[in-house]
Protein backbone atom coordinates (compact mmCIF):
# COMPACT_ATOMS: atom_id res chain seq x y z
CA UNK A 1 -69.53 52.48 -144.99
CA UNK A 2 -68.93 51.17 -148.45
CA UNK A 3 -68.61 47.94 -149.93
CA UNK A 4 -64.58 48.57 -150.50
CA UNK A 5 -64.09 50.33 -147.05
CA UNK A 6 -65.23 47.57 -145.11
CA UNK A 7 -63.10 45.20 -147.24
CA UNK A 8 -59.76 47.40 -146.60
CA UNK A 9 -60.80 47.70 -142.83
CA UNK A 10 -61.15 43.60 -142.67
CA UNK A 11 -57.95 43.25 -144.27
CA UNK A 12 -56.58 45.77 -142.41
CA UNK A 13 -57.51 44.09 -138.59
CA UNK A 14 -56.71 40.57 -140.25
CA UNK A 15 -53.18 41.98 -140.90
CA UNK A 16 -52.96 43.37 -137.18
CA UNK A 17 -54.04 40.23 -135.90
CA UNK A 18 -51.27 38.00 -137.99
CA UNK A 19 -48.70 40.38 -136.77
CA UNK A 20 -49.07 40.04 -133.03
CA UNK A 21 -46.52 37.36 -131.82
CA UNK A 22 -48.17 33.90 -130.75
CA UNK A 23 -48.00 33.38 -126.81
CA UNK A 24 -45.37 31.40 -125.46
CA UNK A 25 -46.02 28.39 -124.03
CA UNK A 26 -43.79 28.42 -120.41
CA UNK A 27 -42.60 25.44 -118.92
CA UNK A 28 -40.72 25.45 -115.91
CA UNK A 29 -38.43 22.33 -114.83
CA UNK A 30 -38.44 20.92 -111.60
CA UNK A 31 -34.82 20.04 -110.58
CA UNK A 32 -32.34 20.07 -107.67
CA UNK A 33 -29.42 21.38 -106.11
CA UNK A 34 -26.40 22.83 -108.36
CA UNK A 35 -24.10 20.45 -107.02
CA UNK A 36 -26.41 17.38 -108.38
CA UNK A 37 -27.01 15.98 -111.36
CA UNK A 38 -30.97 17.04 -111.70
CA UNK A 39 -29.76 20.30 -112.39
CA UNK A 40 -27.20 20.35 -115.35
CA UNK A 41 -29.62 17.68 -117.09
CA UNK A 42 -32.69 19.69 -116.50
CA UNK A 43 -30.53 22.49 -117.72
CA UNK A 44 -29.48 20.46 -121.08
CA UNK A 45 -33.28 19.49 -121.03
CA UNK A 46 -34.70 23.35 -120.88
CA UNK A 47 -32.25 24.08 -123.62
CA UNK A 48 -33.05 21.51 -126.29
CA UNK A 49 -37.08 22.43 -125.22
CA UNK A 50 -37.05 25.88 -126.34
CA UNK A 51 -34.66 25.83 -129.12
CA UNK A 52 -36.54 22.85 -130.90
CA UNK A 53 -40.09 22.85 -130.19
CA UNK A 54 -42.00 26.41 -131.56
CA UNK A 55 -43.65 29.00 -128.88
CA UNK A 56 -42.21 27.20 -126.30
CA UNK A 57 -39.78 28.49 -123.52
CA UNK A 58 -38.74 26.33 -121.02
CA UNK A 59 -36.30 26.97 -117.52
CA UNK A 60 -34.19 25.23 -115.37
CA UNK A 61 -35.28 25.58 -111.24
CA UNK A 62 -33.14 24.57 -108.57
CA UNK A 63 -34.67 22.85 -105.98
CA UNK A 64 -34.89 20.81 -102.77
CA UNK A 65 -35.24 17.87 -105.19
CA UNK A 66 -37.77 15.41 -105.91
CA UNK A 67 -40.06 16.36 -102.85
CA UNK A 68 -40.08 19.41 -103.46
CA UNK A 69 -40.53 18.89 -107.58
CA UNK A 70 -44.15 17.37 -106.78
CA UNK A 71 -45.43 19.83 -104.37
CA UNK A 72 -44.66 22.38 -107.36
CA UNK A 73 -46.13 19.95 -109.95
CA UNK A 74 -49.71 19.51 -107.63
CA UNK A 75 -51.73 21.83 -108.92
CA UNK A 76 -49.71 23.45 -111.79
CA UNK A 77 -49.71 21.38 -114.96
CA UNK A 78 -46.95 24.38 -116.82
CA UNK A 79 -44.17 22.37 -114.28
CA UNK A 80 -42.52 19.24 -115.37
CA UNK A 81 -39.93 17.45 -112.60
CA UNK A 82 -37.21 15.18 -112.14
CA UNK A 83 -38.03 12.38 -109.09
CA UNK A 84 -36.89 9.48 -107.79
CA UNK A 85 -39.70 7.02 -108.39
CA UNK A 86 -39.98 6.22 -104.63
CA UNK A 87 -41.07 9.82 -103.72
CA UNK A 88 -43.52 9.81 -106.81
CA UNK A 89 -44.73 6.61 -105.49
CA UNK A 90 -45.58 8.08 -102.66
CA UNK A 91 -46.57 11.41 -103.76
CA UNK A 92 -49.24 9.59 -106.41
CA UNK A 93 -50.50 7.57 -103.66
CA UNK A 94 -50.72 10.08 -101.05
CA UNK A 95 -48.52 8.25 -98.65
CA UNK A 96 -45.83 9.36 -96.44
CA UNK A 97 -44.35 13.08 -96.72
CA UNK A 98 -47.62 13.05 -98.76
CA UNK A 99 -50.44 11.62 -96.81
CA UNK A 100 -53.49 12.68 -96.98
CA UNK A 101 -52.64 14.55 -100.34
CA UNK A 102 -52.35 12.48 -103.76
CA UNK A 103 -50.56 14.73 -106.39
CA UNK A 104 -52.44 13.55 -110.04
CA UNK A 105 -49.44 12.73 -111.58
CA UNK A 106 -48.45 11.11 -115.29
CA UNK A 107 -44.91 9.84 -115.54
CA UNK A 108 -43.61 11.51 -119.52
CA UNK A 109 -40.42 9.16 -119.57
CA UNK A 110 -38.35 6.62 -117.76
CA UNK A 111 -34.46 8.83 -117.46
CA UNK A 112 -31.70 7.16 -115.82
CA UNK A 113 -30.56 5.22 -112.43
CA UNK A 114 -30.06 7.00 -109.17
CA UNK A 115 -27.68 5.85 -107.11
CA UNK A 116 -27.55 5.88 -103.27
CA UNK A 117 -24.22 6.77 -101.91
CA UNK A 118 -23.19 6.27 -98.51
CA UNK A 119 -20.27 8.94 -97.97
CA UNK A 120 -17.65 9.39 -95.45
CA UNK A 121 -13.52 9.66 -95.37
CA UNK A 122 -10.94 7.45 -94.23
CA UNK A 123 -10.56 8.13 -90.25
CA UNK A 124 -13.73 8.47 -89.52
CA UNK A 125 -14.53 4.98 -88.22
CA UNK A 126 -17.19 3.93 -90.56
CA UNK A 127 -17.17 0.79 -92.38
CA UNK A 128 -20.68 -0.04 -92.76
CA UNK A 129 -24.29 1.49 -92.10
CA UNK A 130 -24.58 0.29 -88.54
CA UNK A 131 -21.35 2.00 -87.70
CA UNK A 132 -23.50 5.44 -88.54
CA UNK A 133 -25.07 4.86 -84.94
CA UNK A 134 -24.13 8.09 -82.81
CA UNK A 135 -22.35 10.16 -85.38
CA UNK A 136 -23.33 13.39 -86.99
CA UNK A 137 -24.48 12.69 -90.52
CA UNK A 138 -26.35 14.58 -93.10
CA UNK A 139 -29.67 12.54 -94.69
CA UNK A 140 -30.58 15.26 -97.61
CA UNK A 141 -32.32 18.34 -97.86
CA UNK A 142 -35.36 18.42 -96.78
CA UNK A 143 -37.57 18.63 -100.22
CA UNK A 144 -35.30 15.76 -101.44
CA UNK A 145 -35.79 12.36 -102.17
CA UNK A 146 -32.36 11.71 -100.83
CA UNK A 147 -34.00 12.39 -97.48
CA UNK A 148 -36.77 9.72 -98.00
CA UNK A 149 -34.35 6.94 -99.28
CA UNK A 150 -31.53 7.66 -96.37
CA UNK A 151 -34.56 7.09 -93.65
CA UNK A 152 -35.38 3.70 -95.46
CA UNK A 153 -32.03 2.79 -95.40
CA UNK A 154 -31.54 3.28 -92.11
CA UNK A 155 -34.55 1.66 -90.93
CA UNK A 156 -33.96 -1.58 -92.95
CA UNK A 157 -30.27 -1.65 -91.06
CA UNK A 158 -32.30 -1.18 -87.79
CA UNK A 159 -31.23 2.26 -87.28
CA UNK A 160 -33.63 4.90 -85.69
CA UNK A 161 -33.21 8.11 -87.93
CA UNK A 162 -34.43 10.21 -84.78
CA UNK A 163 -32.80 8.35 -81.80
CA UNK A 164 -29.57 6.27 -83.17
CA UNK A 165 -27.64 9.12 -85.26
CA UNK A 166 -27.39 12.88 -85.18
CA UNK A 167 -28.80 14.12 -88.21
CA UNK A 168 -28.48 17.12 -90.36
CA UNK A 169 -30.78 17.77 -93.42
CA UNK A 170 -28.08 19.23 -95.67
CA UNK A 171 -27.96 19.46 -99.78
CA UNK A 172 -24.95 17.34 -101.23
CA UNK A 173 -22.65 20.40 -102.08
CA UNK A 174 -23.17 21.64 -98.20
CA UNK A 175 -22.70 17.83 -96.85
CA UNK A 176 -19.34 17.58 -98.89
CA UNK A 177 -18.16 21.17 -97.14
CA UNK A 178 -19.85 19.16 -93.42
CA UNK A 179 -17.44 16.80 -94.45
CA UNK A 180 -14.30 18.92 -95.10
CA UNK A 181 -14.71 21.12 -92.20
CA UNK A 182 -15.29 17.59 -89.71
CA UNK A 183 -19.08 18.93 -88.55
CA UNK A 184 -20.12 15.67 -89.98
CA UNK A 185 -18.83 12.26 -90.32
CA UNK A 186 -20.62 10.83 -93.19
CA UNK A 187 -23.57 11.85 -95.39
CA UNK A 188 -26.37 10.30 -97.85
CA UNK A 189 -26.66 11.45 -101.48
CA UNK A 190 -28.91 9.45 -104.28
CA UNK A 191 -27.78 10.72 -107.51
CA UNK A 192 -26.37 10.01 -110.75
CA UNK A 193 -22.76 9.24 -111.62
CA UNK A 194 -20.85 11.05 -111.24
CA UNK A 195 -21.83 13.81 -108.90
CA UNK A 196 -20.25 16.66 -109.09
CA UNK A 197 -19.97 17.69 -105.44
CA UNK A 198 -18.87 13.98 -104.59
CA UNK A 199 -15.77 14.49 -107.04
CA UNK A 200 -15.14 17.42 -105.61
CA UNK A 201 -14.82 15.56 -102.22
CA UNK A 202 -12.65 12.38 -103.73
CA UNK A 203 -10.29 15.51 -105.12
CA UNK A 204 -9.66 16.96 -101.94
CA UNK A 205 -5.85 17.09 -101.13
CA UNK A 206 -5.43 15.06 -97.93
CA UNK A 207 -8.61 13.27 -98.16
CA UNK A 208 -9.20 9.97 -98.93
CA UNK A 209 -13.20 9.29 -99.83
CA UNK A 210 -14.87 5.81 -98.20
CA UNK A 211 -18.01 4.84 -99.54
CA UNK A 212 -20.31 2.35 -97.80
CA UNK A 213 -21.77 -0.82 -99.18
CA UNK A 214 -25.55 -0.81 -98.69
CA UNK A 215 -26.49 -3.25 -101.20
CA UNK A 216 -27.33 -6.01 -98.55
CA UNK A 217 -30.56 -3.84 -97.10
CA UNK A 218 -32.64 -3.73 -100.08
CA UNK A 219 -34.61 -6.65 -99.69
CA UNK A 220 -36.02 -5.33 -96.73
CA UNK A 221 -36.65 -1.76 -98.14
CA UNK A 222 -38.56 -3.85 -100.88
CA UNK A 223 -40.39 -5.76 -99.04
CA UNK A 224 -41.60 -2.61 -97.03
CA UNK A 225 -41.77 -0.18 -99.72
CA UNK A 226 -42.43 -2.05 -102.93
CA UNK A 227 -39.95 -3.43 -105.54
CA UNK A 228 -38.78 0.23 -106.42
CA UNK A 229 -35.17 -0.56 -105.41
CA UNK A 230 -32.37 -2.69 -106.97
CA UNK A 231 -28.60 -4.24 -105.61
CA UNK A 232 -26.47 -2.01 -107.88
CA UNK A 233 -22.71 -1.09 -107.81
CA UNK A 234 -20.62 2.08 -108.13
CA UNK A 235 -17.21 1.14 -110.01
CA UNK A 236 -14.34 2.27 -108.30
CA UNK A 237 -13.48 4.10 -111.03
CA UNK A 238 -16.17 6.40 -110.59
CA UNK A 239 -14.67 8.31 -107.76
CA UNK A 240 -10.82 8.54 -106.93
CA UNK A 241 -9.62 7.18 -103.98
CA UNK A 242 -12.06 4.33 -104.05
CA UNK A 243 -10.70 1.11 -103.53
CA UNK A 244 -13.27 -1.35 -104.69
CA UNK A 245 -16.98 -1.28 -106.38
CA UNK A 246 -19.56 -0.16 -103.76
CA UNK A 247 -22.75 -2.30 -103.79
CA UNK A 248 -25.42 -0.24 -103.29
CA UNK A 249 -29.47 0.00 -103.95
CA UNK A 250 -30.58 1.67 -106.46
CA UNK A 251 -33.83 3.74 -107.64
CA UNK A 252 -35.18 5.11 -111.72
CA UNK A 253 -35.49 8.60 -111.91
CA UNK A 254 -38.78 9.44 -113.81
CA UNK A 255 -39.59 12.91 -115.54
CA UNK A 256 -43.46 13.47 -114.50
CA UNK A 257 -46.21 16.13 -115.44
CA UNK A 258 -49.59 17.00 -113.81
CA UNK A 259 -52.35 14.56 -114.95
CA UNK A 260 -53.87 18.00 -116.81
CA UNK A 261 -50.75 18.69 -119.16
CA UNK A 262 -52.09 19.05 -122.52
CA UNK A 263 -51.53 16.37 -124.44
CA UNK A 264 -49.71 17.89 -127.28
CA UNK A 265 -47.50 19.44 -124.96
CA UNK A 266 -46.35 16.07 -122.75
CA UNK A 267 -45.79 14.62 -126.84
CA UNK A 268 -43.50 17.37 -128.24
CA UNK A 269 -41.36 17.45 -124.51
CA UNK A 270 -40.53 13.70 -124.89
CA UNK A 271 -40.73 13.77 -128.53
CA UNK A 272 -37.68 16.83 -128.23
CA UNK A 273 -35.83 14.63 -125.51
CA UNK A 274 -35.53 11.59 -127.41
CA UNK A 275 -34.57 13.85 -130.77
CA UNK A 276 -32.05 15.35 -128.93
CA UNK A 277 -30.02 12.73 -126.63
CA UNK A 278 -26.60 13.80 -128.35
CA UNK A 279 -26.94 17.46 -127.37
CA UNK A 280 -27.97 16.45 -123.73
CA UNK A 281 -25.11 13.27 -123.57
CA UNK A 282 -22.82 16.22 -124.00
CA UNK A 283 -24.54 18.25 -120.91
CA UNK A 284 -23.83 15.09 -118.61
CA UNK A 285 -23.52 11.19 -119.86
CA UNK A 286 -26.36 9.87 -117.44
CA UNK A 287 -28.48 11.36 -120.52
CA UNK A 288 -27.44 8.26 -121.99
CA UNK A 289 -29.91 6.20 -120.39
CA UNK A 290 -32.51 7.91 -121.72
CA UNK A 291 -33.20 5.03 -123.82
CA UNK A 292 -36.53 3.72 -125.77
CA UNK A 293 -36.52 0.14 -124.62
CA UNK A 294 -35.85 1.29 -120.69
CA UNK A 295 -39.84 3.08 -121.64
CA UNK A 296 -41.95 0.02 -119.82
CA UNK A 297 -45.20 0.63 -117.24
CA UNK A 298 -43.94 -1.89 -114.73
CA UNK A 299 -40.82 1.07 -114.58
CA UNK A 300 -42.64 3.36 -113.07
CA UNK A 301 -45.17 3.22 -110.37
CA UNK A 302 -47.22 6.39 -112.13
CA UNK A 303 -49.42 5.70 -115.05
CA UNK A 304 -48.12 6.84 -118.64
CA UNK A 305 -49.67 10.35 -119.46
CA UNK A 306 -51.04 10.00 -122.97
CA UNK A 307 -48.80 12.02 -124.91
CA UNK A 308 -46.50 10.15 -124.05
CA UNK A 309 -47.84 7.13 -125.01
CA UNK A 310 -48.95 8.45 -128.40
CA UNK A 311 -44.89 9.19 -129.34
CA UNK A 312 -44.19 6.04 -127.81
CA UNK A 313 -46.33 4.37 -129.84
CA UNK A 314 -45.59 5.70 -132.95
CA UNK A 315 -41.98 4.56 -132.29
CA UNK A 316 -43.31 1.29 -131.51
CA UNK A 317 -43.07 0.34 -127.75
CA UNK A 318 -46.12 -0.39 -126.19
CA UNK A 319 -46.82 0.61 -122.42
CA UNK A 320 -48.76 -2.86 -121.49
């Protein structure tokens, strides 16, 4: 072969080669149930991910929740999820729902305050947690973090989850239909405000929504657990029907990656989130938390992965 006809045959396989189409990069997200709040924001979050950030194509998963989130990000490091920090506690440490199996977790990003609500109806004869002894209630799906924070709840007010109340393991949109239909009296649901399927409850003609304080217990869950949780307060404006603020405890959500995410990758996912907080404010205002200063290691009981940390840094907050 010729001088020339091995040049035109190079130029020829170069071309090919530029004109294949680079391989995506997938992500999947980790989420919840529909009627949650995970779900819409890791929705928004999916979006802004593969419309912004090149070769990359992200989706949405409904879940269980958190539980479930870092059973699918052990082993897998093309999953991010959203968690309650309690679960990822445990989940890092191999404790709990988790023993004897650490998931290597990174936490990308601090996101927003979940909320534990405490939900029953007027005529039910429930005024406070220890009034939950012998009634059918619902304590969360079973992959959900909703599950793990209900049993800690219960046990700081003294209640046996096994032995003191009947208990369902129900997602939030099939604990609000429990509730309707009077198979259960009262449920547990951590999320973010508002909650879709708890509005849809408060709307109900006839119905009058009663949520319970639980506020008081967590200085025993902390002193158990670890100082994940916080006294916190649902305005009654939140819901209708609510007569006054409900003092509650409250736990961060964290987004979190497997420890063997590339680093490039965990950068341009919070890089994109942070770029993009007006497109996901508009998906659900709970988006509006995701702020720079809330970005602090003592928030989150996972290490920073270090993509993360490099955008951080670069916009100047430093993960002592």
């Amino acid at each position: 072969m010729n001088t020339s006809v091995k040049r035109f045959a190079l130029m020829l396989c170069c071309s090919l080669v530029a004109a294949q189409p680079a391989v995506a990069e997938n992500i999947s997200i980790a989420t919840g149930g529909t009627g949650g709040v995970y779900y819409p924001i890791g929705g928004g979050i999916a979006s802004v991910l593969s419309k912004k950030v090149p070769g990359m194509e992200a989706t949405a998963e409904v879940t269980g929740g958190s539980v479930d989130n870092l059973k699918l990000i052990d082993g897998d490091a093309s999953y991010i999820g959203l968690v309650m920090s309690d679960a990822g506690q445990d989940a890092y440490k191999g404790e709990n729902k988790f023993k004897g199996s650490k998931v290597p977790l990174r936490t990308l990003m601090i996101l927003y305050p979940n909320r534990m609500h405490v939900v029953t109806v007027e005529g039910r004869g429930i005024n406070s947690i220890a009034d939950l002894k012998g009634k059918h209630i619902s304590t969360g799906s079973p992959g959900s973090a909703t599950e793990v924070m209900a049993f800690r709840v219960l046990e700081a007010a003294g209640l046996d989850k096994d032995k003191d109340v009947k208990r369902e393991r129900l997602s939030v949109a099939e604990s609000v239909n429990g509730v309707k239909d009077n198979k259960i009296a009262a449920f547990f649901w951590v999320g973010g405000l508002p909650t879709a399927a708890v509005t849809d409850l408060a709307n109900t003609p006839g119905t009058k929504i009663k949520m319970i304080d639980n506020a008081d217990l967590v200085p025993a869950m902390n002193k158990k657990y670890g100082n994940l949780y916080i006294e916190d307060t649902i305005p009654k404006s939140t819901y209708r029907g609510m007569e006054a603020d409900n003092k509650q405890a409250t736990v961060m959500n964290i987004l979190v990656a497997n420890e063997k995410m590339d680093d490039k990758t965990a950068y341009n996912i919070v890089k994109t989130i942070f770029e993009s907080r007006d497109d996901l404010i508009a998906v659900h205002k709970d988006t509006a938390e995701f702020k720079l200063e809330n970005q602090k290691a003592a928030a989150s009981p996972i290490p920073f992965h270090p993509g993360a940390i490099k955008y951080f840094e670069e916009r100047g907050i430093k993960l002592d």
